[in-house]
Structures are given as structure tokens and as C-alpha cells.
Protein backbone atom coordinates (compact mmCIF):
# COMPACT_ATOMS: atom_id res chain seq x y z
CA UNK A 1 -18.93 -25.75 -19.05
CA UNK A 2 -20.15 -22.88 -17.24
CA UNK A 3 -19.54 -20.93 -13.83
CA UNK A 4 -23.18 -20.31 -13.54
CA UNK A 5 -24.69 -20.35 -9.46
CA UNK A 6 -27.37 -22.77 -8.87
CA UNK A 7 -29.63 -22.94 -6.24
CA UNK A 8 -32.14 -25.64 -5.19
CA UNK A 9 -35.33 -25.66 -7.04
CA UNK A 10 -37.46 -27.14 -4.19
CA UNK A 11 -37.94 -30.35 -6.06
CA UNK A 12 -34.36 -31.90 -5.46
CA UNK A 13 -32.99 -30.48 -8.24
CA UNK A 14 -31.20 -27.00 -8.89
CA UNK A 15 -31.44 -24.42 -11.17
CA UNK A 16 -29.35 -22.27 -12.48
CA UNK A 17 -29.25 -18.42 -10.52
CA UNK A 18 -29.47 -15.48 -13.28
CA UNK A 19 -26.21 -13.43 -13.47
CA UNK A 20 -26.60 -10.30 -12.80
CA UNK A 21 -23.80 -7.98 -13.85
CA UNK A 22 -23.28 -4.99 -11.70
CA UNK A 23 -21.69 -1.91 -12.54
CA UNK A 24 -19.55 -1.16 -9.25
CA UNK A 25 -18.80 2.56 -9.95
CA UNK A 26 -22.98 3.23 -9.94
CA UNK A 27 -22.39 2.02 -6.15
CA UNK A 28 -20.02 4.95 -5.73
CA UNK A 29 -22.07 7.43 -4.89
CA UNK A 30 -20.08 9.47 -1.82
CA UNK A 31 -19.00 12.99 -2.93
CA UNK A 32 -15.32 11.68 -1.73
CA UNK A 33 -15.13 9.23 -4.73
CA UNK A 34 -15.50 12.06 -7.03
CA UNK A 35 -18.70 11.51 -8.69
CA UNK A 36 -19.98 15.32 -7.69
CA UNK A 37 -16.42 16.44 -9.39
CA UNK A 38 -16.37 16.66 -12.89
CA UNK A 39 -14.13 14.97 -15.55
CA UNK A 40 -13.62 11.94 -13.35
CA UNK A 41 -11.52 13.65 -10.40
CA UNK A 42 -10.66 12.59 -7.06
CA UNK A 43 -10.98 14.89 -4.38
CA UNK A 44 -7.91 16.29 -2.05
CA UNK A 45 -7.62 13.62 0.80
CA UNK A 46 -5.70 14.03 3.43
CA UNK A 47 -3.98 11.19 5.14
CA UNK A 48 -3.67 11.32 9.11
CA UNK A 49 -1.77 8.20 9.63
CA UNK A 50 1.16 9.59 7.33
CA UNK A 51 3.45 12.72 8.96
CA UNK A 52 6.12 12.86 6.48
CA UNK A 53 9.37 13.87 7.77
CA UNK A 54 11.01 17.30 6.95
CA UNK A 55 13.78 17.39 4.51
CA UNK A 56 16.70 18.53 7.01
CA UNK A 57 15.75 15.72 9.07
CA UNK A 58 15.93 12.97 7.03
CA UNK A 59 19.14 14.27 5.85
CA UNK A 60 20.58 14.59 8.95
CA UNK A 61 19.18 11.29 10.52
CA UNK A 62 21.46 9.67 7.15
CA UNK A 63 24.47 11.97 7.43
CA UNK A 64 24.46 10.82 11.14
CA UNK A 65 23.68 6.96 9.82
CA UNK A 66 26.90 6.95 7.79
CA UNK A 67 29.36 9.23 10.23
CA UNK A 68 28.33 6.56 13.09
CA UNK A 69 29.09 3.66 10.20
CA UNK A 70 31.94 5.05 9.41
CA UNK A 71 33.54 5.41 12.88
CA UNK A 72 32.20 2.21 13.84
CA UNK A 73 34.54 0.82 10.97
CA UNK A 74 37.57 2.86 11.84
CA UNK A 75 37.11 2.10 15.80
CA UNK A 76 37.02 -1.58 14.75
CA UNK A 77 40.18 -2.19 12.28
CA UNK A 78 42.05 0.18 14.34
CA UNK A 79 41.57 -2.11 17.36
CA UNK A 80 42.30 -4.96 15.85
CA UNK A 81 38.44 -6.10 16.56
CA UNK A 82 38.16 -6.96 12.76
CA UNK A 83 41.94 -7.34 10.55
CA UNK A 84 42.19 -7.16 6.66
CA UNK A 85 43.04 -10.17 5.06
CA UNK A 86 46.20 -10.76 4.47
């Protein structure tokens, strides 16, 4: 059996459409795709959507993530909000 597309052939019938296998990369013609660089390369893109985040801030955002854990656990057991099983 065979995945071939058919069309109508006018006569009530169909008949089967030729496949025709396409070679996507020959679509890729932009320069940002890389086919003017050599040896298969991708140009430098840059990405506006993404700002990453410096590295003191990200450690400071999780130092300050686990201090305010951390006293929100002590704050709770030491006021009896939450007790250790007994």
C-alpha cells in the first residue's frame, strides 16, 4: 500500500499526484541561515527577547530566597505556628 496523493482525473476517477521530493535547505537561501558563510556556519544572532541577568544578581536574589526561607522557618517553630512531632 502506498501514501501516494491522488487527485481527480476529470473522468470520475483519480490518479495518482507525482512525488516530488524537495530538498528544504536549497529553500534556505537568506544570508542569516548561513549559506553565504562557509563550512556550514550560522551567523552571530542576537536575541532581543532574552536579557540575561547579571551574575551578582541572581546570586543575591537566591541568597535572599533562602535567608527569607530560613527565617520564615525559625519565626514559625519558634511561635508555635508549626511544632515538631513528638
Amino acid at each position: 500500500m502506498s501514501l501516494q496523493l491522488h487527485r481527480p482525473d476529470g473522468k470520475g476517477g483519480l490518479e495518482p499526484r507525482p512525488v516530488v521530493e524537495q530538498d528544504y535547505r536549497r529553500q534556505l537561501k537568506s544570508g542569516r541561515w548561513g549559506v553565504a558563510l562557509g563550512k556550514g556556519r550560522l551567523p552571530m544572532l542576537a536575541n532581543p527577547e532574552m536579557n540575561p541577568t547579571s551574575v551578582t544578581r541572581s546570586i543575591a536574589f537566591w541568597a535572599f530566597l533562602a535567608a527569607a526561607t530560613f527565617g520564615l522557618l525559625v519565626v514559625g517553630y519558634g511561635t508555635g505556628f508549626w511544632s515538631l512531632a513528638r
